[in-house]
N, C-alpha and C. Protein backbone atom coordinates (compact mmCIF):
# COMPACT_ATOMS: atom_id res chain seq x y z
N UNK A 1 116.51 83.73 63.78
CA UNK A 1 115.29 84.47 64.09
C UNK A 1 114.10 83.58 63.75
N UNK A 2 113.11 82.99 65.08
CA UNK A 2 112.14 82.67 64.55
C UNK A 2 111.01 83.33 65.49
N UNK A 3 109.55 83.23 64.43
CA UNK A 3 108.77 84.34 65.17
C UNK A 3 108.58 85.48 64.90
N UNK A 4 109.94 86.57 64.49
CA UNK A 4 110.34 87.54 64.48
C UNK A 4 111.20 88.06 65.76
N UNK A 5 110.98 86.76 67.01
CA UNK A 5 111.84 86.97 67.83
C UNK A 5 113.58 86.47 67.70
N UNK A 6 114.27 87.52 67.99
CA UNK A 6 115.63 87.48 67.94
C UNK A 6 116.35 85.95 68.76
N UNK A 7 116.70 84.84 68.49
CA UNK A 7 116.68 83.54 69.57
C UNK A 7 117.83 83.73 70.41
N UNK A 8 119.20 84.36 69.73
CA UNK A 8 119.85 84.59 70.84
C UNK A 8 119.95 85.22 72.17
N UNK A 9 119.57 86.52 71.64
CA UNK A 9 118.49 87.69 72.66
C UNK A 9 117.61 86.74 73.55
N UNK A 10 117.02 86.15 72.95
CA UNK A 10 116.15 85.31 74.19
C UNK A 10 116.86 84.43 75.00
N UNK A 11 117.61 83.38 74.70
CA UNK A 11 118.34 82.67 75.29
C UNK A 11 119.41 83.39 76.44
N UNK A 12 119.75 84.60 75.78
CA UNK A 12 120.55 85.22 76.45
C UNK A 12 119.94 85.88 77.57
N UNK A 13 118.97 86.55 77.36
CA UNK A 13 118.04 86.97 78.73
C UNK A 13 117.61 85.95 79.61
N UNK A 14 117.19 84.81 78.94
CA UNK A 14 116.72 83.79 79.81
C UNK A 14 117.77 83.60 80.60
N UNK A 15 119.34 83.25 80.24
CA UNK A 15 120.28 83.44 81.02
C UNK A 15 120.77 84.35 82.16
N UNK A 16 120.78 85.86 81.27
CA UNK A 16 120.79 86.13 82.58
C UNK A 16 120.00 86.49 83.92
N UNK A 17 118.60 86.29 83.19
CA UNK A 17 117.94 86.07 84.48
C UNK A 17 118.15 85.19 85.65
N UNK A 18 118.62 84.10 84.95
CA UNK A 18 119.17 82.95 85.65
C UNK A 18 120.15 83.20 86.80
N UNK A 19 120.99 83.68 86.31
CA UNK A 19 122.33 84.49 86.99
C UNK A 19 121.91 85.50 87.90
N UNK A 20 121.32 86.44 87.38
CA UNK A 20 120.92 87.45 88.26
C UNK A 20 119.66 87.48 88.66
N UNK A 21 119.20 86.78 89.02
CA UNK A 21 117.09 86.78 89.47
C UNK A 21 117.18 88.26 89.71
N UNK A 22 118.10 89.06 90.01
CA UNK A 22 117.01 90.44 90.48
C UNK A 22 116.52 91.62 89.66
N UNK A 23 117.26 90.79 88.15
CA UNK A 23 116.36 91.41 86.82
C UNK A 23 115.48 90.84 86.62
N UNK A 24 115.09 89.99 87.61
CA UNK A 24 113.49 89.69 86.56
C UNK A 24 112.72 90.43 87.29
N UNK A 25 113.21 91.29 88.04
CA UNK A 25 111.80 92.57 88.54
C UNK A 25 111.96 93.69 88.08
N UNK A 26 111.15 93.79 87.17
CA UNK A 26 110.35 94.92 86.20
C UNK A 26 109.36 96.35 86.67
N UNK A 27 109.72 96.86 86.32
CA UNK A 27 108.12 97.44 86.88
C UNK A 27 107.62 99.22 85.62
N UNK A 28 106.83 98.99 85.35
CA UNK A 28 106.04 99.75 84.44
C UNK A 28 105.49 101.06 85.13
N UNK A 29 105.24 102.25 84.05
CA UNK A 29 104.70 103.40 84.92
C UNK A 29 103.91 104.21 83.97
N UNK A 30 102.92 104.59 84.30
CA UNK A 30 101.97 105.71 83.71
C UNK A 30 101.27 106.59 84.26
N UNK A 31 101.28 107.85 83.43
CA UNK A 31 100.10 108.85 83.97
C UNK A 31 98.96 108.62 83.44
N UNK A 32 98.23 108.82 84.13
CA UNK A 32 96.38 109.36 83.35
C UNK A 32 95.42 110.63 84.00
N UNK A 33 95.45 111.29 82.67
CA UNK A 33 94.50 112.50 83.10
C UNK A 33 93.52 112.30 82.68
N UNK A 34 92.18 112.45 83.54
CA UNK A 34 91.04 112.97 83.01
C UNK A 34 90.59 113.84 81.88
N UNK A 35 89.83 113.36 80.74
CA UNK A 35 89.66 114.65 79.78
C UNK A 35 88.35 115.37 80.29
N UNK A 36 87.41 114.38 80.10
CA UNK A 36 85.91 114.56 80.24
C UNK A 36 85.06 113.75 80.20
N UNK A 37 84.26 113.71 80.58
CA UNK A 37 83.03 112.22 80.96
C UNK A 37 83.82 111.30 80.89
N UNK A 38 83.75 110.09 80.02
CA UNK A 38 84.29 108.86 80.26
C UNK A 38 85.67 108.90 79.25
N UNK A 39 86.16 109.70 79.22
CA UNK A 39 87.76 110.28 78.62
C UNK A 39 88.45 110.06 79.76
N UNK A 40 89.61 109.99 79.15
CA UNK A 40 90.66 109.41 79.91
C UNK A 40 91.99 109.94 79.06
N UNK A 41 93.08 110.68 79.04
CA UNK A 41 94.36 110.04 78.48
C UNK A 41 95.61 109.84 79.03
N UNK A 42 96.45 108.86 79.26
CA UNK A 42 97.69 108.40 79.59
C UNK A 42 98.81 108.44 78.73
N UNK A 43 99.65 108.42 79.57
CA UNK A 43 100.97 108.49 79.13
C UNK A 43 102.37 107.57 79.62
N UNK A 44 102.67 106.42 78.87
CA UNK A 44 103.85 105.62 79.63
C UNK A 44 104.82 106.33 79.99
N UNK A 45 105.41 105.64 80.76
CA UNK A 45 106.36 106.43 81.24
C UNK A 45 107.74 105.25 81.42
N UNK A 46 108.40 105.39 82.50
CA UNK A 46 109.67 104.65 82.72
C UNK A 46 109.66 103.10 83.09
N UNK A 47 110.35 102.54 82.10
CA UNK A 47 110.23 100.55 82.70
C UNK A 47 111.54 100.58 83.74
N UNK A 48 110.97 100.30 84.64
CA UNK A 48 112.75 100.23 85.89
C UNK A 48 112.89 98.44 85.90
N UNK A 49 114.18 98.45 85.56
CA UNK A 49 114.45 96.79 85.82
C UNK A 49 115.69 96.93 86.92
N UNK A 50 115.55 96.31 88.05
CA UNK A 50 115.99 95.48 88.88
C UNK A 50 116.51 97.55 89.34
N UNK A 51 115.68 98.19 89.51
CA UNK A 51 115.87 99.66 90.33
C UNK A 51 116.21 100.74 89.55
N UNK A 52 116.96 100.17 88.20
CA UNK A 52 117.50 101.14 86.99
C UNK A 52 116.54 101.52 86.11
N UNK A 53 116.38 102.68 85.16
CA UNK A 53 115.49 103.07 83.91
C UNK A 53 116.40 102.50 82.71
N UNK A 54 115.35 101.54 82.04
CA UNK A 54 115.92 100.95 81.19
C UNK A 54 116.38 102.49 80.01
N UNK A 55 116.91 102.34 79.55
CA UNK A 55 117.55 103.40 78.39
C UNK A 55 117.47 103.34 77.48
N UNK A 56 116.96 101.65 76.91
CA UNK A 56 116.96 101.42 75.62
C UNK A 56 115.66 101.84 75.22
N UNK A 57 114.30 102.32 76.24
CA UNK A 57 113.19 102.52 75.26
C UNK A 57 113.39 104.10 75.99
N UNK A 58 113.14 104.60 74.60
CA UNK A 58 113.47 105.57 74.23
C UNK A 58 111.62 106.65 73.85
N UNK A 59 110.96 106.13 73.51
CA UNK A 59 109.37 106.77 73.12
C UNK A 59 108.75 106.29 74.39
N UNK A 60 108.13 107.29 74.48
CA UNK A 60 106.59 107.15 75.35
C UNK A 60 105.52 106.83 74.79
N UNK A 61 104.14 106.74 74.76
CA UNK A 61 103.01 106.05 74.30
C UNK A 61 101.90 106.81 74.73
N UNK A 62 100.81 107.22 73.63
CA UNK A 62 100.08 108.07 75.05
C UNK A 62 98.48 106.93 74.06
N UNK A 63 97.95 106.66 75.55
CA UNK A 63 96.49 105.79 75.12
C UNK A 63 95.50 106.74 75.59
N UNK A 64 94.38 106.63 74.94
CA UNK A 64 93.46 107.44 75.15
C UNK A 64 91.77 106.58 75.52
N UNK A 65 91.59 106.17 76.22
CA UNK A 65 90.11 105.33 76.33
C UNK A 65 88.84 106.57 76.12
N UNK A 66 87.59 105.78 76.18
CA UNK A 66 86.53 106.35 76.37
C UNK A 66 85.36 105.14 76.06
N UNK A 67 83.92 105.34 76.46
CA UNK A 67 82.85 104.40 76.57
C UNK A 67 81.96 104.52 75.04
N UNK A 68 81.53 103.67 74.86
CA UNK A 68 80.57 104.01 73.32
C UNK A 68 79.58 104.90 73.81
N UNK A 69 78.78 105.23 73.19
CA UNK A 69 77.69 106.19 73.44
C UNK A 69 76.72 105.95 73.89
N UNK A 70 76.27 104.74 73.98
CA UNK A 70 75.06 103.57 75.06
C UNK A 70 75.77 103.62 76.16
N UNK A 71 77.17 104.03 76.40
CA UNK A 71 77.41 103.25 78.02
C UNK A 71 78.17 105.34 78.41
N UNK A 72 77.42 106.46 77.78
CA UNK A 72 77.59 107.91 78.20
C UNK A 72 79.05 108.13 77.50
N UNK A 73 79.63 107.32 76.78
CA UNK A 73 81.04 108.08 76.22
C UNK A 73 80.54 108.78 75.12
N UNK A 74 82.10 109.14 74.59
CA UNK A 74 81.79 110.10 73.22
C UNK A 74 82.55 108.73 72.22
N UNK A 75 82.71 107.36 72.45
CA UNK A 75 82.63 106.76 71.38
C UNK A 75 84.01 107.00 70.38
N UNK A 76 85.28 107.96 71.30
CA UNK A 76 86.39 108.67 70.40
C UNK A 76 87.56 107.72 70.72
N UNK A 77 87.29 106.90 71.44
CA UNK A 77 88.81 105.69 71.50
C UNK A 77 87.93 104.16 72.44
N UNK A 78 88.73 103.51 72.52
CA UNK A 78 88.54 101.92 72.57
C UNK A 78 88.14 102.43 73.93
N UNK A 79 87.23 101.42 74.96
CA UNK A 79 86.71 101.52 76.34
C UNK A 79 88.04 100.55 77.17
N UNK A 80 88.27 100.90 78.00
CA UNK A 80 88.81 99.92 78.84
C UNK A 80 88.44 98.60 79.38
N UNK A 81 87.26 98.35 78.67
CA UNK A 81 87.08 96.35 78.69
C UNK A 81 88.32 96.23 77.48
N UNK A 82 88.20 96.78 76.95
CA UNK A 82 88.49 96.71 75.25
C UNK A 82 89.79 96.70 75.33
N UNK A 83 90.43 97.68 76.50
CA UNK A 83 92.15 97.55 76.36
C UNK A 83 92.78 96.91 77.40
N UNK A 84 91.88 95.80 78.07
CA UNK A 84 92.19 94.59 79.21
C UNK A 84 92.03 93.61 78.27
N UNK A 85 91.07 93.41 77.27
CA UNK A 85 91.30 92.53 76.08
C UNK A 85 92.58 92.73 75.39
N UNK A 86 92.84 94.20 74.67
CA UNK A 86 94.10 94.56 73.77
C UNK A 86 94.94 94.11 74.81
N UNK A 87 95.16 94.62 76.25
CA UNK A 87 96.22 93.86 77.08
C UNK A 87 96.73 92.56 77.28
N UNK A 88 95.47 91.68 77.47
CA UNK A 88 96.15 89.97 77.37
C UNK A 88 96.13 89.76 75.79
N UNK A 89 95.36 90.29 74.84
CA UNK A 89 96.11 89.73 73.71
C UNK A 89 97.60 89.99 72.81
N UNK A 90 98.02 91.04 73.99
CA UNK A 90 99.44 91.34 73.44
C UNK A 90 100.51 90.55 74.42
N UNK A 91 99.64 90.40 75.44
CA UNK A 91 100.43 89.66 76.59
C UNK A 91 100.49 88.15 76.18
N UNK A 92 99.40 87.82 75.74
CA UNK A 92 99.42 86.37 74.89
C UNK A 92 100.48 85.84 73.51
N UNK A 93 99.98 87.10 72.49
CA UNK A 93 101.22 87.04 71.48
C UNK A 93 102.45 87.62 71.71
N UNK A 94 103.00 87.74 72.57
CA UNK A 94 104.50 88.04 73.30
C UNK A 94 104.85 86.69 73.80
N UNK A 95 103.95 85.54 74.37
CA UNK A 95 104.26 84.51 75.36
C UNK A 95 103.89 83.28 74.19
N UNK A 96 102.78 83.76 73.06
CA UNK A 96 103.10 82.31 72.21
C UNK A 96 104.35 82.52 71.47
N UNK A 97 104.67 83.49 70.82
CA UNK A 97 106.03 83.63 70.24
C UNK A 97 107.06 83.43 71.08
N UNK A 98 107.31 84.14 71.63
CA UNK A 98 108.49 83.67 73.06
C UNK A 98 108.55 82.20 73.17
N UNK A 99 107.50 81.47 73.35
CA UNK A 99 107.22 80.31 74.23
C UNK A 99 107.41 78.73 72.58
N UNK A 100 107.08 79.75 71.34
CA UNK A 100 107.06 78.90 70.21
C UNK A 100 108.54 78.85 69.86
N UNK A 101 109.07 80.16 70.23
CA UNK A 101 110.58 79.87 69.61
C UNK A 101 111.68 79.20 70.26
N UNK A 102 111.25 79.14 71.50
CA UNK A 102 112.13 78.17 72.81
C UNK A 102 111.52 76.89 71.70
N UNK A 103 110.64 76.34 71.64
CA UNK A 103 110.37 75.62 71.55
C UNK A 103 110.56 74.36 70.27
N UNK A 104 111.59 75.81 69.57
CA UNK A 104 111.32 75.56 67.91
C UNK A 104 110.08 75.41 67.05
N UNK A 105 109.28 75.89 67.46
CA UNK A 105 107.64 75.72 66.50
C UNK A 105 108.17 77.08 65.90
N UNK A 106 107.32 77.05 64.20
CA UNK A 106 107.46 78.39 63.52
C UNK A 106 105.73 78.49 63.81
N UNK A 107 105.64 79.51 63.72
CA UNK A 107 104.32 80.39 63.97
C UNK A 107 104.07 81.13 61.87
N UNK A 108 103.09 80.36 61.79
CA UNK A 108 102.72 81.09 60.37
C UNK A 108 101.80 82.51 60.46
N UNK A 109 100.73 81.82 61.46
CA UNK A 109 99.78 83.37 62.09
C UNK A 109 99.25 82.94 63.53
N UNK A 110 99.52 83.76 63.64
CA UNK A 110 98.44 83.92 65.02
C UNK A 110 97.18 84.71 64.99
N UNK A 111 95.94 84.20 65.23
CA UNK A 111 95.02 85.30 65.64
C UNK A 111 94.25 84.75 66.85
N UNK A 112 93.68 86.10 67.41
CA UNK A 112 93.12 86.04 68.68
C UNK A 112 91.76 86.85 68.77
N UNK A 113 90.64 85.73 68.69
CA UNK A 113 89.33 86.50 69.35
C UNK A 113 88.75 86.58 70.35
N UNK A 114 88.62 87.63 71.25
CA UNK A 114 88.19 87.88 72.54
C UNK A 114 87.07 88.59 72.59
N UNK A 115 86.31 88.02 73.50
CA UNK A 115 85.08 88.95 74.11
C UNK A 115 84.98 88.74 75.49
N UNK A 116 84.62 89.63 75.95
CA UNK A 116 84.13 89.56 77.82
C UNK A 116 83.07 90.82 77.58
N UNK A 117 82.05 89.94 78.97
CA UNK A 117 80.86 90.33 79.40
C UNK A 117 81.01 91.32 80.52
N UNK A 118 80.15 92.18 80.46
CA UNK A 118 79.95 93.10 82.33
C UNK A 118 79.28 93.19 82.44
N UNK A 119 78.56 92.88 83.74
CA UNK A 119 77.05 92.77 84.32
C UNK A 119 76.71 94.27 85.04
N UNK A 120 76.24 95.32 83.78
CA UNK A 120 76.14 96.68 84.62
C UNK A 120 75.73 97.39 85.95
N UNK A 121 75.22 96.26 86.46
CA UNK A 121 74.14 96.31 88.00
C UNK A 121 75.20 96.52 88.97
N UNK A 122 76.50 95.89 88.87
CA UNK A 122 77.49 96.03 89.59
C UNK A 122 78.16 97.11 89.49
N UNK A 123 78.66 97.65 88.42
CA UNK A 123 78.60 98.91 88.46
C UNK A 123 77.97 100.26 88.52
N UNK A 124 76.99 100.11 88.41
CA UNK A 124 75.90 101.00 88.87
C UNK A 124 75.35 101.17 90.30
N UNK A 125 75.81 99.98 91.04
CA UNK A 125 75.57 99.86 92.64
C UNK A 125 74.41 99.52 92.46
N UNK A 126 73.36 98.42 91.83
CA UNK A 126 72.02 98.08 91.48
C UNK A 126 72.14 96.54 92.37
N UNK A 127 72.66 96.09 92.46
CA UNK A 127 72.73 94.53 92.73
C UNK A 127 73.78 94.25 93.71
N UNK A 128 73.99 94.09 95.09
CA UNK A 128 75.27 93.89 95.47
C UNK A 128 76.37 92.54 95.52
N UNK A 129 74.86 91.90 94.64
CA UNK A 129 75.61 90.43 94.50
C UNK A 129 76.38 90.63 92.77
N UNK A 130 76.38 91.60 92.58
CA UNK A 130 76.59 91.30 91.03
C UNK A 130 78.26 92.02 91.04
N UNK A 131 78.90 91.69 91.06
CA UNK A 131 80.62 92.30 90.61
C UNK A 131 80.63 93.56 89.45
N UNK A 132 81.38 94.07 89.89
CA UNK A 132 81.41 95.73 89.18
C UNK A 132 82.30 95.52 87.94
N UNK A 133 83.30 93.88 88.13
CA UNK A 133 83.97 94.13 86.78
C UNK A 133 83.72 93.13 86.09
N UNK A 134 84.45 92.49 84.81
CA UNK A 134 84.07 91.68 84.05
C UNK A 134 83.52 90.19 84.50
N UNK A 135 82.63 89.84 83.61
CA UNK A 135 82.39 88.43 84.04
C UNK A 135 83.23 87.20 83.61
N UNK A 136 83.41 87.47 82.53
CA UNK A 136 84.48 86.09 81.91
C UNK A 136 84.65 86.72 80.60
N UNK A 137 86.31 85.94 80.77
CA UNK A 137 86.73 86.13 79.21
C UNK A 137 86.71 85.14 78.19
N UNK A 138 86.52 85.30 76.95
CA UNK A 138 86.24 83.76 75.81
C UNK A 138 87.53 84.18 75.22
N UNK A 139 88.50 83.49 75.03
CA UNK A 139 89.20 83.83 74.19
C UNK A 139 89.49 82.45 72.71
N UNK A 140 89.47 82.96 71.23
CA UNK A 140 89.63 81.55 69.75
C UNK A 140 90.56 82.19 69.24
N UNK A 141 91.79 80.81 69.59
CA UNK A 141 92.99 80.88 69.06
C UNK A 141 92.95 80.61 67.90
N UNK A 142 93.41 81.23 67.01
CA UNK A 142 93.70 80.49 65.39
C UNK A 142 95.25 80.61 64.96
N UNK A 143 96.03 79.24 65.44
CA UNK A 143 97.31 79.53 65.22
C UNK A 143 97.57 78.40 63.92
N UNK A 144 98.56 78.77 62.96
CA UNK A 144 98.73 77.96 61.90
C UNK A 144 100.51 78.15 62.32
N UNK A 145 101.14 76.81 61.93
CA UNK A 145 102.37 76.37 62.14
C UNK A 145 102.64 75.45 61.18
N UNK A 146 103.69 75.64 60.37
CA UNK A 146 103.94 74.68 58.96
C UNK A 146 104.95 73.59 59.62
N UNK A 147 105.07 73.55 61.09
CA UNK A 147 106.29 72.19 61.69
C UNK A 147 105.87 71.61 62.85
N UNK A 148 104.20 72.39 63.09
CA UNK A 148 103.78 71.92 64.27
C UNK A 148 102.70 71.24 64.28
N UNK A 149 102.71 69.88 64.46
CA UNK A 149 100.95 69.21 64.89
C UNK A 149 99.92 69.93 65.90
N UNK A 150 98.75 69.48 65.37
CA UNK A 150 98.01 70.20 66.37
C UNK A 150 98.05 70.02 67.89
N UNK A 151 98.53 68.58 68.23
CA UNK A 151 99.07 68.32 69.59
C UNK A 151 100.33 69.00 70.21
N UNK A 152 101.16 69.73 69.35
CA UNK A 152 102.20 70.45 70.03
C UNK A 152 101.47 72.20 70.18
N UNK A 153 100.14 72.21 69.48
CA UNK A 153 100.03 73.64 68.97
C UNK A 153 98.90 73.58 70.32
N UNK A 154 98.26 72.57 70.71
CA UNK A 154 97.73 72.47 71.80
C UNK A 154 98.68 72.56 73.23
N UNK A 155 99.75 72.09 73.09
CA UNK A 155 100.64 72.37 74.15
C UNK A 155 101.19 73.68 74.23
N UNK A 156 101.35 73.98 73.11
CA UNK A 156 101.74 75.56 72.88
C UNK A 156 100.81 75.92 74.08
N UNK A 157 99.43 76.42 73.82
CA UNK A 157 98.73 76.91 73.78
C UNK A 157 98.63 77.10 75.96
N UNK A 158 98.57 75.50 76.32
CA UNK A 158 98.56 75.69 77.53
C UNK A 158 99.46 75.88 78.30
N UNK A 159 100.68 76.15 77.46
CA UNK A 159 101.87 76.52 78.28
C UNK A 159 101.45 78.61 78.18
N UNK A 160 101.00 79.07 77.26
CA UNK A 160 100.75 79.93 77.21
C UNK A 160 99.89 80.53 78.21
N UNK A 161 98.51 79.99 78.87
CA UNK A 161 97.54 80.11 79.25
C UNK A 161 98.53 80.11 80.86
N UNK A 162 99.35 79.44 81.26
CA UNK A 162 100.09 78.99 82.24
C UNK A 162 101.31 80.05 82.66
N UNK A 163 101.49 80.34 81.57
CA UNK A 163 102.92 81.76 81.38
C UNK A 163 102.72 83.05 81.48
N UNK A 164 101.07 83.28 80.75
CA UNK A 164 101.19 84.93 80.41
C UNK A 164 100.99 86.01 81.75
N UNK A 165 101.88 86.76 81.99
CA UNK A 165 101.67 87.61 83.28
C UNK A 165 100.57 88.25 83.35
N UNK A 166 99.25 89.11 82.04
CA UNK A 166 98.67 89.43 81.95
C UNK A 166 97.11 88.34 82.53
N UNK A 167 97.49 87.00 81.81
CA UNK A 167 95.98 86.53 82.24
C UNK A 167 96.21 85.88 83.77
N UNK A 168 97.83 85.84 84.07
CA UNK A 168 97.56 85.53 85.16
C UNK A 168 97.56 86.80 86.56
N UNK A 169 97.25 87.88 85.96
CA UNK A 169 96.99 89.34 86.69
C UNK A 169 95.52 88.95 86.61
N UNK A 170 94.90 88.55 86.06
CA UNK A 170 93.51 88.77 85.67
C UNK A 170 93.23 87.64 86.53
N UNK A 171 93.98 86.56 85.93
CA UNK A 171 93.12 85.48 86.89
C UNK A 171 93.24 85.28 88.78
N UNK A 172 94.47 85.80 89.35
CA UNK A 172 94.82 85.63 90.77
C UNK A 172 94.78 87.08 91.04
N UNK A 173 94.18 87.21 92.26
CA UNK A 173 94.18 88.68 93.06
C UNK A 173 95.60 89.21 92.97
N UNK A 174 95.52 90.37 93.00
CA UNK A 174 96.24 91.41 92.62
C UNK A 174 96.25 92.51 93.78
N UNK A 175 96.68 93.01 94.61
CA UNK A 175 97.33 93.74 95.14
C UNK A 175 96.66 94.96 94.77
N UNK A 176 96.08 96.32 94.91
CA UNK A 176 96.04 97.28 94.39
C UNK A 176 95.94 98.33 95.30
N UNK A 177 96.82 99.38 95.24
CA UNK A 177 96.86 100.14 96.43
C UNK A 177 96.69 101.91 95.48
N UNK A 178 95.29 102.16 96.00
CA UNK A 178 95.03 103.36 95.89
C UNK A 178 95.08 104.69 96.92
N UNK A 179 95.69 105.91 96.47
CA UNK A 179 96.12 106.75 97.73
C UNK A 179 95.41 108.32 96.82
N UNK A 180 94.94 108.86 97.40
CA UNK A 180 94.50 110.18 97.36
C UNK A 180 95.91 111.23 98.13
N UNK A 181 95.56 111.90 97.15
CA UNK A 181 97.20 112.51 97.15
C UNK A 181 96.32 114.15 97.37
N UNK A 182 97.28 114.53 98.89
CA UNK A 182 96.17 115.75 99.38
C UNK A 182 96.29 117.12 98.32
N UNK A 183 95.93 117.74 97.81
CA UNK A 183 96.20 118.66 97.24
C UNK A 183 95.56 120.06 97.90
């Protein structure tokens, strides 16, 4: 075990992905209801791998967003800039650990500071040159490794930036198909 990731477990998945490519298609599911003004709450639901419901996760998850009180929320859970940040930084520390323990690097800590900007004009329909969603993300790695130079912790790093499914959702267009469901 390094990381806290299990190495055989990994090796072994990496395998049989190998074998079977048609587990490496995943796919995730959630509800979200409206509460009120900028409320929101969701609920995970089923991971299907390669057409099946996985069985082994067993809990659901329920997230709850809302806006601070400058941007009309009630300020009662994290905003959704905030959980596209919490998203690649879990998507990040899943892919440096993963990616450190292939690698044999031990990971002493990881931390991750993120901020991203939004230019409100775009969302407000004020500007039509201005984009409705984020402008850029900053992200300061602070990784400490007691077997790794900073030149492997730098390679780490861009194999990470190169791997994670999350920043690379963020960074290449994405597909998104919205349907109004007649009621």
């Amino acid at each position: 075990m390094i990381n806290g990731v299990d190495q055989d477990a990994l090796f072994a998945t990496i395998d049989a992905v190998k074998n079977q490519p048609e587990l490496a298609q995943v796919s995730f599911n959630l509800t979200s209801e409206w509460l009120q003004g900028c409320r929101q709450r969701a609920t995970t639901g089923d991971v299907i791998q390669n057409g099946n419901v996985v069985e082994s996760r067993e809990a659901t998850y329920v997230l709850e967003s809302d806006e601070p009180v400058a941007l009309l929320g009630t300020d009662m859970a994290a905003s959704p800039a905030e959980f596209i940040l919490h998203a690649l930084a879990g998507c990040y520390a899943v892919t440096y650990a993963a990616n450190a323990t292939v690698n044999d690097i031990e990971l002493s800590s990881l931390r991750l500071e993120m901020t991203t900007d939004i230019d409100l004009r775009g969302f407000l329909n004020l500007n039509a040159d201005v984009r409705p969603g984020l402008q850029q993300i900053r992200i300061q790695v602070h990784a400490t490794s007691p077997n790794a130079s900073q030149e492997r912790l730098e390679e780490l790093t861009r194999i990470v930036e190169e791997r994670s499914p999350i920043r690379d959702t963020l960074m290449g267009p994405v597909e998104v198909q919205t349907t109004l469901v007649k009621h």
